[in-house]
Protein backbone atom coordinates (compact mmCIF):
# COMPACT_ATOMS: atom_id res chain seq x y z
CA UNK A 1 0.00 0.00 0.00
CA UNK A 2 1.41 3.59 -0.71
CA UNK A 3 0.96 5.85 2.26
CA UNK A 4 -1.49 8.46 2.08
CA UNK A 5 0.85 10.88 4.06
CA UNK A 6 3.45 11.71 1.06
CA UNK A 7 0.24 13.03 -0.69
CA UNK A 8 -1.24 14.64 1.89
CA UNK A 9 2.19 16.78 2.27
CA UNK A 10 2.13 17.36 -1.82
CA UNK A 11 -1.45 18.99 -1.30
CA UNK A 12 -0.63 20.59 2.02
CA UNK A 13 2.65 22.22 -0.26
CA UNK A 14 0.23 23.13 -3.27
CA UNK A 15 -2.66 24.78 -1.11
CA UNK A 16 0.19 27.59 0.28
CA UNK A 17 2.59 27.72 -2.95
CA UNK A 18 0.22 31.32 -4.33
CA UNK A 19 1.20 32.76 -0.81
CA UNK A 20 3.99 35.17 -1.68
CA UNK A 21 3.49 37.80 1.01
CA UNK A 22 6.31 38.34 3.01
CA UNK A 23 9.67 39.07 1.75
CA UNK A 24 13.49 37.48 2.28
CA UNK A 25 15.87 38.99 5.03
CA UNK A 26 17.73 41.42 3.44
CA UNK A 27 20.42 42.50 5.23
CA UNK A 28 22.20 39.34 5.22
CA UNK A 29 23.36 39.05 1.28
CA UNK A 30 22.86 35.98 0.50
CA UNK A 31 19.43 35.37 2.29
CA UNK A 32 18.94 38.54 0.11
CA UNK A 33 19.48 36.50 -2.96
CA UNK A 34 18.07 33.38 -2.06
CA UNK A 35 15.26 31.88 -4.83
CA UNK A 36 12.04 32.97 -2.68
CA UNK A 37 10.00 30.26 -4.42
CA UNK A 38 11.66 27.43 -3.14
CA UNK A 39 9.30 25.15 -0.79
CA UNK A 40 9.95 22.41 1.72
CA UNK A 41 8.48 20.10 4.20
CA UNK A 42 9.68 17.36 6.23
CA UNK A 43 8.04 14.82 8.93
CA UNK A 44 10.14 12.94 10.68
CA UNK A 45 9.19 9.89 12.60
CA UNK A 46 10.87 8.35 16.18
CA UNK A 47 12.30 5.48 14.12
CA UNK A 48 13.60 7.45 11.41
CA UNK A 49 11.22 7.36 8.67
CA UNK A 50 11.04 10.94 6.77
CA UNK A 51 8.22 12.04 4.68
CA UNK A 52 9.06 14.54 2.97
CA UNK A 53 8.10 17.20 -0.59
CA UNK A 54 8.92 19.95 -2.58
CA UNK A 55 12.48 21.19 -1.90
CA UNK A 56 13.25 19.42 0.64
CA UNK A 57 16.89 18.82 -0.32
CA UNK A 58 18.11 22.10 -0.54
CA UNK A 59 20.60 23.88 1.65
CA UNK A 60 20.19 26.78 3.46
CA UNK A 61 21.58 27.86 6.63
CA UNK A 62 20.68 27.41 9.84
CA UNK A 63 20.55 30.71 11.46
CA UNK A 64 18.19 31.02 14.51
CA UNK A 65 17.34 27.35 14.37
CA UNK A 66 20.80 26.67 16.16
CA UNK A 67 19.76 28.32 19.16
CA UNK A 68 17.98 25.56 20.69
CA UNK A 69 20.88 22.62 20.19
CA UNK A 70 23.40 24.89 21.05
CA UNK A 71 21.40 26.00 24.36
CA UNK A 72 21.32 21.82 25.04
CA UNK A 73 24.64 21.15 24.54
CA UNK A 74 25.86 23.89 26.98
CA UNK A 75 23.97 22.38 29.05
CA UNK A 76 25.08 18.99 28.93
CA UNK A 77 28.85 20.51 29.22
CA UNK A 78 28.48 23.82 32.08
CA UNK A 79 25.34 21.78 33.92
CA UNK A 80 21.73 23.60 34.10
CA UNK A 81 22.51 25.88 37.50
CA UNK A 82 25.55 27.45 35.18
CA UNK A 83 23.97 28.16 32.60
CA UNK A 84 20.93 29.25 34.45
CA UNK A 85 23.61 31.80 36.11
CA UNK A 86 24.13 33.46 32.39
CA UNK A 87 20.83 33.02 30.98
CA UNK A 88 17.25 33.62 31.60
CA UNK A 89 14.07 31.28 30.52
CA UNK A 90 12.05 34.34 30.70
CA UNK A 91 9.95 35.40 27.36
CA UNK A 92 11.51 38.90 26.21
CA UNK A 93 8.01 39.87 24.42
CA UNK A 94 10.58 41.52 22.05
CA UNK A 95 12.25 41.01 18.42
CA UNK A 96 14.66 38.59 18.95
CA UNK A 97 17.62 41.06 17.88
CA UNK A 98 16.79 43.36 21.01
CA UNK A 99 19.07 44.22 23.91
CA UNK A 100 16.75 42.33 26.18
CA UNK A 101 18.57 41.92 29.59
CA UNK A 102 17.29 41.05 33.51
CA UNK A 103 16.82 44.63 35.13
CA UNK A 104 18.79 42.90 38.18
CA UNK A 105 21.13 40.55 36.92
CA UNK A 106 21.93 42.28 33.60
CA UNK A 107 21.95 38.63 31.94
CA UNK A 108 19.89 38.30 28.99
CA UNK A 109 16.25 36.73 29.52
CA UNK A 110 16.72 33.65 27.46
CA UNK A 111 18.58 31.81 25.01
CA UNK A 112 16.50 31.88 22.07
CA UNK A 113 16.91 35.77 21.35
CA UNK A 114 20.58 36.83 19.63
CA UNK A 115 21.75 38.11 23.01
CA UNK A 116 20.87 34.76 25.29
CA UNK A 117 22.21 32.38 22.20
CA UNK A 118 25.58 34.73 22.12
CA UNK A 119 26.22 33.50 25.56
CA UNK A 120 25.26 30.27 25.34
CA UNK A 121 27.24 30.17 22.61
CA UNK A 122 31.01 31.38 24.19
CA UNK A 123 30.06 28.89 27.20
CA UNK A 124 31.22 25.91 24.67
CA UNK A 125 34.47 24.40 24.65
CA UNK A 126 37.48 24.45 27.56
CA UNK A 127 38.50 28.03 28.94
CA UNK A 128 40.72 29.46 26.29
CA UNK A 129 39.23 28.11 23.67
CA UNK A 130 40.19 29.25 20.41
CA UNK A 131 37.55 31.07 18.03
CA UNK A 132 38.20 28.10 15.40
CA UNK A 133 38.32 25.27 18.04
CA UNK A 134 34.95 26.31 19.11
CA UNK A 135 33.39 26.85 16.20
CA UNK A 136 34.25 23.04 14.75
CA UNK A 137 32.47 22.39 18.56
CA UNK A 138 29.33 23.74 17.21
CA UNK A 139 29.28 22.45 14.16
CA UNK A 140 30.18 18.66 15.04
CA UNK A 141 27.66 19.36 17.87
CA UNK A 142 24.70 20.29 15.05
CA UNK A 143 26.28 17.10 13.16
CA UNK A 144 25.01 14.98 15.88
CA UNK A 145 21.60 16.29 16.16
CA UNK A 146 21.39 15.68 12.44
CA UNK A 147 22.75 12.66 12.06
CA UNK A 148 25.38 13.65 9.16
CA UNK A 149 28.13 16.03 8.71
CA UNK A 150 27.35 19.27 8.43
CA UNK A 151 29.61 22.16 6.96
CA UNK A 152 29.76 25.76 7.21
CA UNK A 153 28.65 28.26 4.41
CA UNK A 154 31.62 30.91 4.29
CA UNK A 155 29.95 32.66 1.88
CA UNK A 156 27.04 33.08 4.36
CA UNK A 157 29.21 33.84 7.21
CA UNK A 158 31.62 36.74 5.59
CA UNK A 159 28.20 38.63 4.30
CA UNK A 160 26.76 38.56 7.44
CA UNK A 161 29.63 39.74 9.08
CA UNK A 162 29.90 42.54 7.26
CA UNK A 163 26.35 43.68 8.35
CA UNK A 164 27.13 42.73 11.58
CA UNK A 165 27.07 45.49 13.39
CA UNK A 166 23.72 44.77 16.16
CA UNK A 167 25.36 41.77 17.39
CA UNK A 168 28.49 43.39 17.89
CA UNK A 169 26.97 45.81 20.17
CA UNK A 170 24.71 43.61 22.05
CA UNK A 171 28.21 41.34 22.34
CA UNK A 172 29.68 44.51 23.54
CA UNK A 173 26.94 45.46 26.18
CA UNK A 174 27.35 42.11 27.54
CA UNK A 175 30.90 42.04 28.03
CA UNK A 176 30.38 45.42 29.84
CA UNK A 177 28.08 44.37 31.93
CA UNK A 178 30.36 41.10 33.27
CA UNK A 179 28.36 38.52 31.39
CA UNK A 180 31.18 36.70 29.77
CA UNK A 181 35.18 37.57 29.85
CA UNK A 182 35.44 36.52 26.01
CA UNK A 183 36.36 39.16 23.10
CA UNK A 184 33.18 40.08 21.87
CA UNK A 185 34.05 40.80 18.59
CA UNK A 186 34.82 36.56 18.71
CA UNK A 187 31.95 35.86 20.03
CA UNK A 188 29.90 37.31 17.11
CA UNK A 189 32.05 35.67 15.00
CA UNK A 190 31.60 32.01 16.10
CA UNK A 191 28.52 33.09 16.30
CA UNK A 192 27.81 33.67 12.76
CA UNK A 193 29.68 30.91 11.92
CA UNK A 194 27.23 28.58 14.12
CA UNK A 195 24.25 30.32 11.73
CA UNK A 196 26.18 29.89 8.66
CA UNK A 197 25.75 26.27 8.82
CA UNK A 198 24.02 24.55 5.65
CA UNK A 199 21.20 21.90 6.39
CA UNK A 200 18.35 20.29 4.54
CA UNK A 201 14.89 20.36 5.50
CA UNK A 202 15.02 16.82 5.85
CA UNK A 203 18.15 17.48 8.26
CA UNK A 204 15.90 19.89 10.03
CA UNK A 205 13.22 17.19 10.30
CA UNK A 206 16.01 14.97 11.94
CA UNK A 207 17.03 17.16 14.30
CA UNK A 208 13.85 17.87 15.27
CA UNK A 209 12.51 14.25 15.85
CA UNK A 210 15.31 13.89 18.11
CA UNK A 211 14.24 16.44 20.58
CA UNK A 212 10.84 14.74 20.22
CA UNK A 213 12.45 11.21 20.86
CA UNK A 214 14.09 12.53 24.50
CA UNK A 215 17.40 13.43 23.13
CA UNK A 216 18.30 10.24 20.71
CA UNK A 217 18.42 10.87 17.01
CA UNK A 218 15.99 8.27 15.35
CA UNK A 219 18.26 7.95 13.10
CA UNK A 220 22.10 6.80 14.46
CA UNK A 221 20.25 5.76 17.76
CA UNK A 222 22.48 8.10 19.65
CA UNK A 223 21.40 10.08 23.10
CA UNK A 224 22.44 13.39 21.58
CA UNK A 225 20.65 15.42 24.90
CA UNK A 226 19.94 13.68 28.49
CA UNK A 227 16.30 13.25 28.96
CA UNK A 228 16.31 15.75 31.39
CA UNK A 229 18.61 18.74 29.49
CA UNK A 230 15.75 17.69 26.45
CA UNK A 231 13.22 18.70 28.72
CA UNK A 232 14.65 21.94 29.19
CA UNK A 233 15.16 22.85 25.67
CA UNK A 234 11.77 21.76 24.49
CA UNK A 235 10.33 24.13 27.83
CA UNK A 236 12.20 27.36 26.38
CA UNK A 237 11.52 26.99 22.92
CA UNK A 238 7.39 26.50 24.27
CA UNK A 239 7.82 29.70 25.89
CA UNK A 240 10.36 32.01 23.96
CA UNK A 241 10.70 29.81 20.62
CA UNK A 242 9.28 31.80 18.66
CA UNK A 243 9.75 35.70 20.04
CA UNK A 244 7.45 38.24 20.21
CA UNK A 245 5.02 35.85 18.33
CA UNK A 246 5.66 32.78 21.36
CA UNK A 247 2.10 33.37 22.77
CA UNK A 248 -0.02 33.36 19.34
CA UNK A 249 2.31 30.67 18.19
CA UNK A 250 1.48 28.37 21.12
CA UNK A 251 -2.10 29.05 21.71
CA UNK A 252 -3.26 28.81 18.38
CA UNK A 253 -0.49 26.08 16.64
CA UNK A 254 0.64 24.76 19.83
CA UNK A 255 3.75 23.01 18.88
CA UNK A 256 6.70 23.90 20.17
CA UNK A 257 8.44 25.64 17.52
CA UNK A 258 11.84 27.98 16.29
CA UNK A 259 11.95 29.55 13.02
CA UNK A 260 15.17 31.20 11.04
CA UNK A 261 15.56 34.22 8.59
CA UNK A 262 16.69 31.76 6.13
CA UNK A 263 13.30 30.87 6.04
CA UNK A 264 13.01 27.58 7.97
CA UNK A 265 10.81 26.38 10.45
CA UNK A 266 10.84 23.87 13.02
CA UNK A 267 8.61 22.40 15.04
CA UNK A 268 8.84 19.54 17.86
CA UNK A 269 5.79 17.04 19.41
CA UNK A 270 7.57 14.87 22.12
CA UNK A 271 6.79 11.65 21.80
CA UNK A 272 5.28 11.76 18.34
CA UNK A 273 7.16 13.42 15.48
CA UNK A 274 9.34 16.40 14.56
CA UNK A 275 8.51 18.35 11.38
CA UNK A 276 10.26 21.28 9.53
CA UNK A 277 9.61 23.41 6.99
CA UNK A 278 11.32 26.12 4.23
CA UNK A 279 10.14 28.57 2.22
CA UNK A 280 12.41 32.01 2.28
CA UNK A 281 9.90 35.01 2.47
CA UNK A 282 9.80 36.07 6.30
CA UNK A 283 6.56 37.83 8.38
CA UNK A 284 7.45 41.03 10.61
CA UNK A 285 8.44 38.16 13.45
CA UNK A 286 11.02 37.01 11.06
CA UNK A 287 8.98 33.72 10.43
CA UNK A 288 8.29 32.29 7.32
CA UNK A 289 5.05 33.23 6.19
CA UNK A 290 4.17 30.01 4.00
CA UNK A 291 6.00 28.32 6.76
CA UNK A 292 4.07 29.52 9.39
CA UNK A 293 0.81 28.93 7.52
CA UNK A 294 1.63 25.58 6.93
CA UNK A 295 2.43 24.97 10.61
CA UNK A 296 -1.63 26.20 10.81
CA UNK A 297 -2.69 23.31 8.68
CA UNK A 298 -0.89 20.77 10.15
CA UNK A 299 -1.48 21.34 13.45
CA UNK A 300 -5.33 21.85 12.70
CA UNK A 301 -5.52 19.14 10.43
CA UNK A 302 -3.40 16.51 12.06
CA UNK A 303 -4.90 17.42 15.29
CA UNK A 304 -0.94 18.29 16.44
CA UNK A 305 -1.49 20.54 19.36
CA UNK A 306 0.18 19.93 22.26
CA UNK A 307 -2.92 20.48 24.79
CA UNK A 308 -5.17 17.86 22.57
CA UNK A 309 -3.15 15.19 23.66
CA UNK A 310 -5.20 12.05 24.05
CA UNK A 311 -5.57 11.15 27.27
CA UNK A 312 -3.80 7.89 28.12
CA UNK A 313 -5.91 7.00 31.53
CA UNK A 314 -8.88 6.37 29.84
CA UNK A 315 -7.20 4.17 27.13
CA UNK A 316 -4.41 1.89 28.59
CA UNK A 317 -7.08 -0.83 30.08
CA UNK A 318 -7.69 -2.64 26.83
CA UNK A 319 -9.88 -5.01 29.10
CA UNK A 320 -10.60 -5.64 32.45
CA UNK A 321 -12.52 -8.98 32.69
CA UNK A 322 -13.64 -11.49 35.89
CA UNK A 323 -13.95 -15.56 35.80
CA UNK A 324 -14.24 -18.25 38.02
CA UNK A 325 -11.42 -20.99 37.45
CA UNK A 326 -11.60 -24.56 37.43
CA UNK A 327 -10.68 -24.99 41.22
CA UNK A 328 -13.73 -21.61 42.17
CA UNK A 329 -11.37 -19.17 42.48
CA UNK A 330 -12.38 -15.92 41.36
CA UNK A 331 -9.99 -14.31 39.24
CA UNK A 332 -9.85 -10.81 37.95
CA UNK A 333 -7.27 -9.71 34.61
CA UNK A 334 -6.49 -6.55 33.99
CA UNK A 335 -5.22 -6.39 30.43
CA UNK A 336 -3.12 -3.28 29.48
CA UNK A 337 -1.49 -1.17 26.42
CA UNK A 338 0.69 1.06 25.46
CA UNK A 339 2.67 3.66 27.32
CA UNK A 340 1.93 4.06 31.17
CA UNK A 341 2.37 7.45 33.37
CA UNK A 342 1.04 8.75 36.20
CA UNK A 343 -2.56 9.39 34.95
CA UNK A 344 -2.94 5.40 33.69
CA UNK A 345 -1.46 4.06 37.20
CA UNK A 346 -3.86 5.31 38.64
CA UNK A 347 -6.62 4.80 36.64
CA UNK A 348 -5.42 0.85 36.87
CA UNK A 349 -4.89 0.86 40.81
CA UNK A 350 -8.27 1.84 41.18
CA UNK A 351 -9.40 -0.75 38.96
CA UNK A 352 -8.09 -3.58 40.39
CA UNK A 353 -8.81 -2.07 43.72
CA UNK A 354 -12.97 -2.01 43.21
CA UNK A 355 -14.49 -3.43 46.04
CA UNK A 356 -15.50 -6.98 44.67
CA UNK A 357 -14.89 -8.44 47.81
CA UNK A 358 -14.67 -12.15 46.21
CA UNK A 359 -11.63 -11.71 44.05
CA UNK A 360 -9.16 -13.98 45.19
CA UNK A 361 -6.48 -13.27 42.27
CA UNK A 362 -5.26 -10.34 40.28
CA UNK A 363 -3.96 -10.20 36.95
CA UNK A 364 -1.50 -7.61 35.46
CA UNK A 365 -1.09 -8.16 31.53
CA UNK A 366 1.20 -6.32 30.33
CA UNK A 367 2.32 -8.07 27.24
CA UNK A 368 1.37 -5.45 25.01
CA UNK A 369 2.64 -2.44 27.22
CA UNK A 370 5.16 -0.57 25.25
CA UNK A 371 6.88 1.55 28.30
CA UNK A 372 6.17 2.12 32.16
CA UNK A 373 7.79 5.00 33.50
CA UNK A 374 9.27 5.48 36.94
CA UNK A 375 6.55 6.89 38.92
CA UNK A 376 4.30 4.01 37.56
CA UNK A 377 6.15 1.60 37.91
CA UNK A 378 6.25 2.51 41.64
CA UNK A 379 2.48 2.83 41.73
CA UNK A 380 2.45 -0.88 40.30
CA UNK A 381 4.85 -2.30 42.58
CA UNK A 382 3.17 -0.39 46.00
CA UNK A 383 0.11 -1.53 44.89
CA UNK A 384 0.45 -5.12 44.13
CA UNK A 385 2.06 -5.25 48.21
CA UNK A 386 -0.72 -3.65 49.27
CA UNK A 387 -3.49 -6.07 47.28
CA UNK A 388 -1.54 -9.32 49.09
CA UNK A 389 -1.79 -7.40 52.44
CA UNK A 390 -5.36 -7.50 51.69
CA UNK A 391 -5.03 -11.36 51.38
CA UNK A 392 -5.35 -11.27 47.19
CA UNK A 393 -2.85 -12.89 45.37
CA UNK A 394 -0.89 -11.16 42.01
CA UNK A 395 -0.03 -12.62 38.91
CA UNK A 396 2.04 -11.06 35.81
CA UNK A 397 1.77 -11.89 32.28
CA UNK A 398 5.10 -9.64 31.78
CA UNK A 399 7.67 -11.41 29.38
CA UNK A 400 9.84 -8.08 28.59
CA UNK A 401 10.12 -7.89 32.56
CA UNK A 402 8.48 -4.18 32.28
CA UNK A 403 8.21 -4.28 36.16
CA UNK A 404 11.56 -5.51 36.73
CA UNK A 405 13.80 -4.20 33.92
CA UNK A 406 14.47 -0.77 35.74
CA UNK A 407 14.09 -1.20 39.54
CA UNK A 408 16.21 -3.82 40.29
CA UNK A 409 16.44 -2.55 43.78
CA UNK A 410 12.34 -2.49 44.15
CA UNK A 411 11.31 -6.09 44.59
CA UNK A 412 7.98 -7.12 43.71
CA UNK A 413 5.62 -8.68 46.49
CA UNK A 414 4.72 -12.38 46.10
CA UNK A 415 4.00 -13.07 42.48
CA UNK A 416 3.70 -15.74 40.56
CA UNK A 417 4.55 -15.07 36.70
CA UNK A 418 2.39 -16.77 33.90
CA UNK A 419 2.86 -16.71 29.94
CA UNK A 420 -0.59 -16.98 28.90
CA UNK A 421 -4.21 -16.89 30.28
CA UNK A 422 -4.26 -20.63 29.92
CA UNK A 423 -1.53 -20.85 32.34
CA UNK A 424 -4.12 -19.44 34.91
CA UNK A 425 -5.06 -22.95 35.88
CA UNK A 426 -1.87 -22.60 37.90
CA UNK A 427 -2.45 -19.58 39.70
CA UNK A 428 -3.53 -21.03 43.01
CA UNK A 429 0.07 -22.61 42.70
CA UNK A 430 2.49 -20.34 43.67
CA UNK A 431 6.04 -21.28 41.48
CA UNK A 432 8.93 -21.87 43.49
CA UNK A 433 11.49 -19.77 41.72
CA UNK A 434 9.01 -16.48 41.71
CA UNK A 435 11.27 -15.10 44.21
CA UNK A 436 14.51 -15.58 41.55
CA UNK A 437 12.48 -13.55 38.86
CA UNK A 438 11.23 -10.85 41.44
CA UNK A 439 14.78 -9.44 42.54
């Protein structure tokens, strides 16, 4: 079967390809001169599948669309608290080439605008790192994140130096105010360098499915960003991602997004897929215009926004059945699926908790679980000591060990495992080695 979703992205392309509001940056020459007609989109799955359409193999730098990787990976080097110490997570409400410092601290407000990713920026690499060492941090750093080498454009980077007179007085402000000890005039530099790298839209796709698969690119399998430093990027791009425009952006689109004056656009759903667009012609915000509208479709269309997440609770019991077994005991299976949190613990505690006072044995099938996370897997395993306090007795259909696999230290109460319902015959049988599979 050929997948409907290639042609849904063709159509999705030729409904905004008549948009030509908007027009390219221009004081950066060769975003100047770029061809505004050209038109991109990428989805990129957690395993690594890209759908993709229209111009989706052309290069074009990365500008603004580092800021996020580069904030994650000065993270994972200086720890959170340091960088915290040098950069906000506060929305500026302002163009994302403002001066926009803490009244108090004098640090910027956050590392999205040029002034917070400047910073973040000059935090990479050893003290004394050279402007050229540093740079080839960035870019192997991006590399990563896409999951190929990436080069930089020097074309790009001497015209935009040359115009680069903002950045080299925001650099200059922040030296003065104690911000960083660094040259600023190298700062802006390695800066522009770090925009003047050249990606796809199918890189961009990449790079953003691995923010939405915790930190590991889908497609070399490698933890590019802890879980936790992931978190934190994905928070401040929510917030300050997209500038002045954050708060339309995320109420209406709801994807947690950052967009480039080359024209790009990217946009992250954790746990679900990362997509990107290009098209060159830029709104007031400095956002693609077709790119922007696009996001609009998608994220109507697709139902992609982050607060109409389905709500796991109510569909993790695929069934919860009673029966009365061969020897009259009653016997109670819950049967479960897919990913379990907080919300579906719960919602399964209290089901095998309801007050049918003549349930001698619980079941917990979990063969088609894909994931329990920590907290539920804690719920689970107070639980199930609990229910044998109560005089029931637990049984597991678990063959990937979902309860075990993590917590070695948490054993499990007296359980007896089983590998299918017809092993329930057993269950008033406790196996002798249940104690050997339980620690």
């Amino acid at each position: 079967m050929r997948s409907p979703i290639p042609d849904f992205l063709d159509e999705t392309l030729d409904r905004h390809r008549s948009d030509r509001s908007g027009a390219n940056a221009d004081y950066i020459p060769d975003l100047a001169a770029a061809d505004p007609e050209k038109l991109g989109i990428c989805l990129s799955t957690l395993d690594g599948v890209e759908y993709t359409s229209g111009d989706s193999d052309f290069e074009f730098s990365i500008q603004s669309m580092s800021k996020p990787f580069i904030y994650g990976m000065a993270i994972e080097q200086e720890g959170l608290a340091a960088v915290l110490d040098m950069v906000g997570v506060e929305p500026s409400g302002e163009a994302f080439n403002e001066l926009s410092l803490d009244k108090m601290s004098g640090k910027p407000l956050n590392p999205m605008i040029n002034a917070g990713a400047m910073v973040t920026h000059s935090l990479l690499g050893e003290p004394g790192t050279s402007l050229a060492e540093r740079i080839e941090i960035v870019r192997a750093g991006l590399s990563e994140f896409a999951g190929r080498q990436l080069r930089v454009d020097d074309s790009v980077a001497e015209g935009e130096w040359g115009e680069a007179y903002r950045n080299v007085a925001i650099a200059n402000m922040l030296r003065s105010y104690g911000v960083y000890t660094d040259q600023p005039d190298e700062v802006v530099q390695g800066y522009i360098a770090q925009c003047s790298i050249l990606i796809t839209t199918k890189d961009l796709g990449i790079m953003a499915a691995t923010l939405a698969a915790g930190g590991i690119n889908p497609i070399t399998g490698k933890q590019v960003l802890s879980p936790r430093v992931n978190r934190q990027v994905l928070g401040v791009m929510m917030t300050c991602g997209m500038y002045d425009a954050a708060g339309d952006w995320m109420t209406e689109i709801g994807v947690p997004a950052k967009s480039g004056v080359s024209g790009g656009v990217f946009g992250v759903l954790p746990g679900q897929v990362g997509i990107a667009t290009f098209s060159p012609r830029l709104d007031k915000h400095g956002t693609s215009v077709r790119g922007a509208n696009i996001f609009r479709t998608l994220s109507r269309e697709l139902s992609l926004h982050i607060m109409d997440a389905p709500e796991p609770a109510r569909s993790i019991i695929r069934r919860d059945r009673r029966f009365v077994d061969s020897q009259g005991v009653m016997v109670r299976i819950c049967s479960l699926q897919g990913l379990i949190q907080w919300s579906g613990a719960e919602n399964v505690i209290r089901t095998m908790d309801a007050p049918e006072s003549n349930v001698e044995v619980v079941v917990l099938d979990l063969r088609r679980v894909n994931e329990i996370n920590g907290v539920a897997r804690r719920m689970f395993t107070e639980a199930m000591s609990r229910l044998e306090e109560d005089g029931k007795r637990i049984a597991l259909m678990d063959p990937e060990d979902m309860l075990l696999c993590k917590s070695p230290n948490s054993p499990l109460p007296d359980v007896e495992y089983v590998d299918s319902p017809k092993a329930l015959k057993g269950l008033r049988r406790l196996r002798e080695d249940w104690s050997q599979r339980a620690v």
